[in-house]
C-alpha atoms as a PDB file:
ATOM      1  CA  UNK A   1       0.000   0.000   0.000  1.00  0.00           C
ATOM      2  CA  UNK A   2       1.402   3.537  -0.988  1.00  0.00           C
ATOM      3  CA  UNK A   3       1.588   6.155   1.150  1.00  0.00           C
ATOM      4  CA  UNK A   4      -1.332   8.296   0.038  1.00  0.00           C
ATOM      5  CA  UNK A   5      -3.362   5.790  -1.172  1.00  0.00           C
ATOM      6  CA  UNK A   6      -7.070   6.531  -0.611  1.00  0.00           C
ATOM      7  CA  UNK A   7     -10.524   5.463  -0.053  1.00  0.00           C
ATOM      8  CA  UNK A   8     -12.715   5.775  -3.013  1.00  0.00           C
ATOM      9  CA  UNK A   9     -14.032   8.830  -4.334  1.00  0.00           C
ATOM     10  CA  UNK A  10     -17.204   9.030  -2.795  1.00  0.00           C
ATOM     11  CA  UNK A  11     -15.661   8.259   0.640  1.00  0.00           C
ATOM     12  CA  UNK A  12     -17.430  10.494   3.077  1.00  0.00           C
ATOM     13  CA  UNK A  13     -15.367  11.575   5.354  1.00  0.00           C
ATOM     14  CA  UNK A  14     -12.938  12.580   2.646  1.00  0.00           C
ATOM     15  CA  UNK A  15     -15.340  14.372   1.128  1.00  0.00           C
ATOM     16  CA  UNK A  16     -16.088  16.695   4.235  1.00  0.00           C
ATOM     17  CA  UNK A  17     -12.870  17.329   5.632  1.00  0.00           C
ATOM     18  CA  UNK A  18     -11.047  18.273   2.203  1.00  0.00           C
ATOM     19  CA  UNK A  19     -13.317  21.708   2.766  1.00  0.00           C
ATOM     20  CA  UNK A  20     -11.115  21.679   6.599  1.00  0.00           C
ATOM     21  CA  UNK A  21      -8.027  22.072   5.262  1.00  0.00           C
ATOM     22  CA  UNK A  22      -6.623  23.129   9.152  1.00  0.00           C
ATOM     23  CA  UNK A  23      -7.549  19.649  10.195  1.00  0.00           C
ATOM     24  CA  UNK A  24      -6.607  17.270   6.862  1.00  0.00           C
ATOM     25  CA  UNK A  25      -2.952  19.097   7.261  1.00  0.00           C
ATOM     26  CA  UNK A  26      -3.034  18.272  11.127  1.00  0.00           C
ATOM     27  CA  UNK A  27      -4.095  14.867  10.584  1.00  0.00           C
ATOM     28  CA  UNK A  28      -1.485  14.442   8.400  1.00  0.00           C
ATOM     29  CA  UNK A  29       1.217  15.785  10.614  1.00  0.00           C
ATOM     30  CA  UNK A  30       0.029  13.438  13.371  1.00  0.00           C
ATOM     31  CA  UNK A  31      -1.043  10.101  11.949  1.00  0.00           C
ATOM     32  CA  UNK A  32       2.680   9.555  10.487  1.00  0.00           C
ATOM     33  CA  UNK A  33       4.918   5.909  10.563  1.00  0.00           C
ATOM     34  CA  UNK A  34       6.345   5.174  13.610  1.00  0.00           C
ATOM     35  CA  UNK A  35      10.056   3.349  14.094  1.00  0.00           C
ATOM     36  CA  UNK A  36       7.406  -0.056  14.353  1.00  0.00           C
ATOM     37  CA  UNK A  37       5.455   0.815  11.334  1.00  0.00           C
ATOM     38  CA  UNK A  38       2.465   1.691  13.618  1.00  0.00           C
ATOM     39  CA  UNK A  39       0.499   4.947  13.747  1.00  0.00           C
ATOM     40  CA  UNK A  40       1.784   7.323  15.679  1.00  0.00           C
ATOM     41  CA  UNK A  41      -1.327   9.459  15.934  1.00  0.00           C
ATOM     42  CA  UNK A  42      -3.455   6.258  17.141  1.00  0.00           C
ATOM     43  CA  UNK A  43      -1.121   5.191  19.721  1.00  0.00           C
ATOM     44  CA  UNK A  44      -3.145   4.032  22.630  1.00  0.00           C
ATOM     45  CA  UNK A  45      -2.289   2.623  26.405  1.00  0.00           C
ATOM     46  CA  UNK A  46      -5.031   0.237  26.198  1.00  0.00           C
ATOM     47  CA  UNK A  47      -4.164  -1.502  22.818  1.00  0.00           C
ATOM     48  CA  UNK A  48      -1.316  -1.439  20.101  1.00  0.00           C
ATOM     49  CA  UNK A  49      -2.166   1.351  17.239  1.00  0.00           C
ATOM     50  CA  UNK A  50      -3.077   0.359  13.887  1.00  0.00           C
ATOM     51  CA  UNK A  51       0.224  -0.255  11.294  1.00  0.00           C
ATOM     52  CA  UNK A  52       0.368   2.834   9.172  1.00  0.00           C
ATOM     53  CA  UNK A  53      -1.519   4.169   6.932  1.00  0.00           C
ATOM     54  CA  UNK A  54      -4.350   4.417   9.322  1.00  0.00           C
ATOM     55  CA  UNK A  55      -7.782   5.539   8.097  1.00  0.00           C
ATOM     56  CA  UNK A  56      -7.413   9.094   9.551  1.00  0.00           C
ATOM     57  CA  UNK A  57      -4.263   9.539   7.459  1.00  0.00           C
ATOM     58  CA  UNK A  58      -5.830   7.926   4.616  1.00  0.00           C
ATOM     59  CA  UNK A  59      -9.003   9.910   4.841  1.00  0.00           C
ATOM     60  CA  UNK A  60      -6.453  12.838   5.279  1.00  0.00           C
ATOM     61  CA  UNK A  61      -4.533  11.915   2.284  1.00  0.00           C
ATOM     62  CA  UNK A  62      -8.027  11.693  -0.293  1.00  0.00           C
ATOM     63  CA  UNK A  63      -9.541  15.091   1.626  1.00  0.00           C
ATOM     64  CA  UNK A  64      -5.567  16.665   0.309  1.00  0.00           C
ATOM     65  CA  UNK A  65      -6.164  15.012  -2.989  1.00  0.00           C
ATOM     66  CA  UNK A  66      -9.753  16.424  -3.170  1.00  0.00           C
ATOM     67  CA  UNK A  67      -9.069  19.972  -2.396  1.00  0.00           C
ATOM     68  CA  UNK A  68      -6.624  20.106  -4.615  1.00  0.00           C
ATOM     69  CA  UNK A  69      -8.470  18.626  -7.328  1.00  0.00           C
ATOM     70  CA  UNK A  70     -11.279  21.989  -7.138  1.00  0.00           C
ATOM     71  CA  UNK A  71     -14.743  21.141  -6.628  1.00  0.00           C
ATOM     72  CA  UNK A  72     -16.821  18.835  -8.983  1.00  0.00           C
ATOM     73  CA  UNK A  73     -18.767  19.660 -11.361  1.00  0.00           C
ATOM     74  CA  UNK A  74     -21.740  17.746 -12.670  1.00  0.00           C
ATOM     75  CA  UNK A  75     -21.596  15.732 -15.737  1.00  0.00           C
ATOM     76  CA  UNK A  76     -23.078  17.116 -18.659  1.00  0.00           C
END
């Protein structure tokens, strides 16, 4: 799995936080690879933290990708 791969289009929470820019960049900054290859931003003292990507980074990555990309427009 790369690094920025994403959900599908139509994933929802993509879709709202790519108008959040503040939080999709601090999601980003958080949720990174740690030495382990686990989340970072997950880490939790009650059980181990997902390996990395998570789905916050992931959702992070597509709402980056989504922005970028300008809003749809309908087809035809």
């Amino acid at each position: 799995m790369q690094e920025d791969e994403e959900g599908p289009a139509e994933w929802g929470l993509a879709v709202e936080l790519a108008g959040m820019s503040e939080v999709w960049r601090r999601l980003l900054e958080l949720h990174v690879s740690g030495r382990d290859g686990r989340c970072t931003g997950c880490r939790s003292p009650v059980r181990a933290a997902p390996h990395w990507p998570c789905t916050l980074y992931r959702a992070a990555a597509h709402a980056r990708r989504i922005a970028a990309d300008g809003p749809r427009r309908p087809a035809g």
